[in-house]
PDB file of N, CA and C in Angstrom:
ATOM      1  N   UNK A   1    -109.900   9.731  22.612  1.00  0.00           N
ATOM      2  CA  UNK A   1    -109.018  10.839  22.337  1.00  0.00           C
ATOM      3  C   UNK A   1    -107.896  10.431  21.384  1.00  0.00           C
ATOM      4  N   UNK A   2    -107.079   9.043  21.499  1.00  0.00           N
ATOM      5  CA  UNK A   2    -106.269   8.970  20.749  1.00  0.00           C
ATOM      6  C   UNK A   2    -106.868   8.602  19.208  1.00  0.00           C
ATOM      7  N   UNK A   3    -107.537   8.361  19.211  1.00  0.00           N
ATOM      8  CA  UNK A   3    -108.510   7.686  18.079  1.00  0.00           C
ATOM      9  C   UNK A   3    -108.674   9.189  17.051  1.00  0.00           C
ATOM     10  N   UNK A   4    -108.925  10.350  17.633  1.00  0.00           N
ATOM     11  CA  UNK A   4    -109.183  11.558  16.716  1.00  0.00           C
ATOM     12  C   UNK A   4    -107.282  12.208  16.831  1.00  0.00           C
ATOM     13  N   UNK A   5    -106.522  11.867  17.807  1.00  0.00           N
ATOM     14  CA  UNK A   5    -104.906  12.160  17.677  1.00  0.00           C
ATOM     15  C   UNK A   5    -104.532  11.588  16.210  1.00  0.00           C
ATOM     16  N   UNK A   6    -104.738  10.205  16.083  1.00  0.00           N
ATOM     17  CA  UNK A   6    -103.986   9.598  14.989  1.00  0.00           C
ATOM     18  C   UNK A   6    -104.819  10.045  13.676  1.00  0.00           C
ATOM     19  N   UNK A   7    -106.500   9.785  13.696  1.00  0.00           N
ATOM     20  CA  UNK A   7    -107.003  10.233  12.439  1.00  0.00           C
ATOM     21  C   UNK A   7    -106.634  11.508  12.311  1.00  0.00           C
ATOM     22  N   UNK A   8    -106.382  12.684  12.952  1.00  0.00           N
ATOM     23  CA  UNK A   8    -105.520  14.084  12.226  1.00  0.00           C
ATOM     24  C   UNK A   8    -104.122  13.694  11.916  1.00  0.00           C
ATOM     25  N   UNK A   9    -103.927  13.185  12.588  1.00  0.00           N
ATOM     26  CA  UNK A   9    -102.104  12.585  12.164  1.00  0.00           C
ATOM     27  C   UNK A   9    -102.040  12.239  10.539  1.00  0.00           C
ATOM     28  N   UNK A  10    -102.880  11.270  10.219  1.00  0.00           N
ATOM     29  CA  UNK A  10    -103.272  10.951   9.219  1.00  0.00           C
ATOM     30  C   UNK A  10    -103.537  11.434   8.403  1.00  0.00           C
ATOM     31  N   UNK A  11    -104.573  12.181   8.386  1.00  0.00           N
ATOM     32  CA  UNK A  11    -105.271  13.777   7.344  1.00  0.00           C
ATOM     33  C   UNK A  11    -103.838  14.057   6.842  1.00  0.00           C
ATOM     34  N   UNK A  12    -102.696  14.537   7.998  1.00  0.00           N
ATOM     35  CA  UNK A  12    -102.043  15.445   7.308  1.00  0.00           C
ATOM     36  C   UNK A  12    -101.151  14.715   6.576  1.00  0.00           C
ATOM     37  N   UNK A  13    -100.909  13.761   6.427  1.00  0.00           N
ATOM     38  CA  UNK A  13     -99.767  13.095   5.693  1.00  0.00           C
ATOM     39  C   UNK A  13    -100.620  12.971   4.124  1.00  0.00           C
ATOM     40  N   UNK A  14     -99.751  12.417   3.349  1.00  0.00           N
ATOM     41  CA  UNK A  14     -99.832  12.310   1.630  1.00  0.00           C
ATOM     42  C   UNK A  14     -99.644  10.822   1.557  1.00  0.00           C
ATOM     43  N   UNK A  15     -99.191  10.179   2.452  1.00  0.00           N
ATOM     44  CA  UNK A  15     -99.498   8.740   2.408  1.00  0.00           C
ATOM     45  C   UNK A  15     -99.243   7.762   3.714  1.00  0.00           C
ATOM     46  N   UNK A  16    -100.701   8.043   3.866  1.00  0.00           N
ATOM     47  CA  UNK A  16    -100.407   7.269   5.335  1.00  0.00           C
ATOM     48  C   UNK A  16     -99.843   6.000   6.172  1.00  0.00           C
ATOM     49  N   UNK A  17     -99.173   5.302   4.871  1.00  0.00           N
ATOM     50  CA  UNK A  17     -97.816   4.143   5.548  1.00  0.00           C
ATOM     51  C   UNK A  17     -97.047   5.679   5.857  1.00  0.00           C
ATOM     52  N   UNK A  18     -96.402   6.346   5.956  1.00  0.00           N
ATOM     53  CA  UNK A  18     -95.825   7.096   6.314  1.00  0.00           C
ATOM     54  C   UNK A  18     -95.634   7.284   8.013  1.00  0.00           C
ATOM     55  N   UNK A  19     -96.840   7.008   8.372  1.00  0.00           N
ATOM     56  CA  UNK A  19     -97.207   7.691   9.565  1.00  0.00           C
ATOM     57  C   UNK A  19     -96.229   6.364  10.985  1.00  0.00           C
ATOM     58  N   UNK A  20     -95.190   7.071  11.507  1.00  0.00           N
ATOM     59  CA  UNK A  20     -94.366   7.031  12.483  1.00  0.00           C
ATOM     60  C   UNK A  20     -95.201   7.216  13.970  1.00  0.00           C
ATOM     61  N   UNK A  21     -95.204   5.794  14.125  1.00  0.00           N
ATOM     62  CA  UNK A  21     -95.789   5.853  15.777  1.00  0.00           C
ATOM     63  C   UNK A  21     -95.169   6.191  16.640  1.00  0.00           C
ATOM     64  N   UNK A  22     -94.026   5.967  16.971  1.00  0.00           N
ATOM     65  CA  UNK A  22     -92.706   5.949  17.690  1.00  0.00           C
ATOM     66  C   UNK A  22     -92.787   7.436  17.861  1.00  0.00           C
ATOM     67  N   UNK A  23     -92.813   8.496  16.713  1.00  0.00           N
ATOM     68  CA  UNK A  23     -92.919   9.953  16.830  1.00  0.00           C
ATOM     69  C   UNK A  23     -93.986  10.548  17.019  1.00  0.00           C
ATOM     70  N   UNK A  24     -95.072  10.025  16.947  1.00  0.00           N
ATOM     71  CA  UNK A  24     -96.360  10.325  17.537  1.00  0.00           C
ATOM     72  C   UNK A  24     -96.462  10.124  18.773  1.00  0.00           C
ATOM     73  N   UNK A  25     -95.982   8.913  19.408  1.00  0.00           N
ATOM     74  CA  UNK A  25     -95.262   8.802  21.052  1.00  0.00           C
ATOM     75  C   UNK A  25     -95.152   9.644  21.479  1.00  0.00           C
ATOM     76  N   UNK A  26     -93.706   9.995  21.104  1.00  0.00           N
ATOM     77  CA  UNK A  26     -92.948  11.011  21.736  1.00  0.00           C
ATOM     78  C   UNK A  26     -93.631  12.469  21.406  1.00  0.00           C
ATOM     79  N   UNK A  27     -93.957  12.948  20.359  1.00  0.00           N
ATOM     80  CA  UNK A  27     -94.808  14.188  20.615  1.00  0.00           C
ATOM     81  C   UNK A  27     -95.700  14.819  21.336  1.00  0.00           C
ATOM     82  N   UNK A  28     -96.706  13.445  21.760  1.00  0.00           N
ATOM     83  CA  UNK A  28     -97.923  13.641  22.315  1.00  0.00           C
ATOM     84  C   UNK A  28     -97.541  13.366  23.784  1.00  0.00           C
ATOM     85  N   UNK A  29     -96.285  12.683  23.923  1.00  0.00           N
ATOM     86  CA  UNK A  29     -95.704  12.255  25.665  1.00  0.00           C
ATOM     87  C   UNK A  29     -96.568  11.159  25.837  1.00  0.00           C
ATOM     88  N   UNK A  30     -96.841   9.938  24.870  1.00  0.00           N
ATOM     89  CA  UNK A  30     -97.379   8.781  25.743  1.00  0.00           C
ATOM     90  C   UNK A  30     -96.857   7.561  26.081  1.00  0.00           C
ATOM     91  N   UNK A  31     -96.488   7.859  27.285  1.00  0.00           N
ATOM     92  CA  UNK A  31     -95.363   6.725  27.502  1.00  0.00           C
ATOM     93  C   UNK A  31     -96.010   5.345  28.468  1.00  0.00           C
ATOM     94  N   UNK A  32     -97.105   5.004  28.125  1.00  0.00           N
ATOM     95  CA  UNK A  32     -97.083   3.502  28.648  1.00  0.00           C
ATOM     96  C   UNK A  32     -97.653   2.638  27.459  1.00  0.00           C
ATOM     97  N   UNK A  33     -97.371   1.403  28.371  1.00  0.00           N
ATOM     98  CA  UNK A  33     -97.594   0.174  26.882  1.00  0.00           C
ATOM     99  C   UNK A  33     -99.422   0.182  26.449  1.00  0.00           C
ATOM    100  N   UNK A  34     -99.719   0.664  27.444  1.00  0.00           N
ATOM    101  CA  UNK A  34    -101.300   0.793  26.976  1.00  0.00           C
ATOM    102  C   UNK A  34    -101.404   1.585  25.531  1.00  0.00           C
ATOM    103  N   UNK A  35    -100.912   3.614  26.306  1.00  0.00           N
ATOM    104  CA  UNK A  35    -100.851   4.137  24.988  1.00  0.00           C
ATOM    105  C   UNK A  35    -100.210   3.309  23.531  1.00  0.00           C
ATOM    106  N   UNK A  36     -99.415   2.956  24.063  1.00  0.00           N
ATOM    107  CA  UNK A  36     -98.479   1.922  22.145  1.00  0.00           C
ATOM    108  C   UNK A  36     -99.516   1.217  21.435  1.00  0.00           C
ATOM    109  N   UNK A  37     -99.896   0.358  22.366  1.00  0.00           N
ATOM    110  CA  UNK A  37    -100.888  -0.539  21.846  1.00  0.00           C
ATOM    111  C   UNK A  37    -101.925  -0.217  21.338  1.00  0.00           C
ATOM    112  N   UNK A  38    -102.567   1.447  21.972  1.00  0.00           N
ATOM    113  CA  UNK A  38    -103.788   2.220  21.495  1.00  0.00           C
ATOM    114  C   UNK A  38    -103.685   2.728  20.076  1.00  0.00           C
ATOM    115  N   UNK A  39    -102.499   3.329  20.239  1.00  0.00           N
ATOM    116  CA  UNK A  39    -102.044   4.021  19.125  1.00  0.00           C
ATOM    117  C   UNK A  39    -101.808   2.869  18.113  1.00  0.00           C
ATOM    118  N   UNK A  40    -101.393   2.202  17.846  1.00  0.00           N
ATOM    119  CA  UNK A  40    -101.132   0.821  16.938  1.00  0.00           C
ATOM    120  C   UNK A  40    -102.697   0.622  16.432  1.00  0.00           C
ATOM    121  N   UNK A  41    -103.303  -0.021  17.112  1.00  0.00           N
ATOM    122  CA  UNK A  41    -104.749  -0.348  17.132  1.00  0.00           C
ATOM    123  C   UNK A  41    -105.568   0.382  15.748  1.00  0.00           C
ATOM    124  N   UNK A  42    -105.132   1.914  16.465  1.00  0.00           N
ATOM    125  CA  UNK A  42    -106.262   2.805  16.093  1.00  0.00           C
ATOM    126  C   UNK A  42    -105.464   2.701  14.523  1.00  0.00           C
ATOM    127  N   UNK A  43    -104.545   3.188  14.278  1.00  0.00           N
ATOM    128  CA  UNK A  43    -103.939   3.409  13.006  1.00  0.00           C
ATOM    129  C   UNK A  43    -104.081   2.098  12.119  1.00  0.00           C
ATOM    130  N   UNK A  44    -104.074   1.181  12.610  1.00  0.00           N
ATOM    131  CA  UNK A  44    -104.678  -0.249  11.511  1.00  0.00           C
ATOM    132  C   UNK A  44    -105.975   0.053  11.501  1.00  0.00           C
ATOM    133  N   UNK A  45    -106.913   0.540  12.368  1.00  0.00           N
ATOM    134  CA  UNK A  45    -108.408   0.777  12.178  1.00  0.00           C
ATOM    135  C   UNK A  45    -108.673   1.489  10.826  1.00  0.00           C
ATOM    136  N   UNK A  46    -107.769   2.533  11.184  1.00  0.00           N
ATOM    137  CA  UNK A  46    -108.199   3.639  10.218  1.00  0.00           C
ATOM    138  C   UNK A  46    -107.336   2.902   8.927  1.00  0.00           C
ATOM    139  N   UNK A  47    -106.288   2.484   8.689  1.00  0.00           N
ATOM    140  CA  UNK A  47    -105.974   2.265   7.116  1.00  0.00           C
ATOM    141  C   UNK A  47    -106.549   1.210   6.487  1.00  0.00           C
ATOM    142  N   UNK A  48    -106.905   0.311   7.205  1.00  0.00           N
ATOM    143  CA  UNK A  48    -107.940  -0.791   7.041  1.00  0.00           C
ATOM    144  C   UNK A  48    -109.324  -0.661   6.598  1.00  0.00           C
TER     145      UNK A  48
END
């Protein structure tokens, strides 16, 4: 699930260093160190 959260996150930006995890956090309400680490993960997947 977070894996298709961040790739739309992504889509919508114009340059995806842009993309703010910290506010993707807090939008989506994921507050444990698992989610951080997921979310981190996935977003080097995808710009990589």
């Amino acid at each position: 699930m977070i894996h298709h959260l961040v790739k739309d996150a992504l889509e919508n930006l114009d340059d995806p260093t842009e993309f703010d995890y910290l506010k993707f956090i807090s939008y989506y309400n994921l507050k444990t160190m698992t989610n951080e680490i997921m979310v981190k993960e996935e977003y080097l997947a995808l710009v990589n």
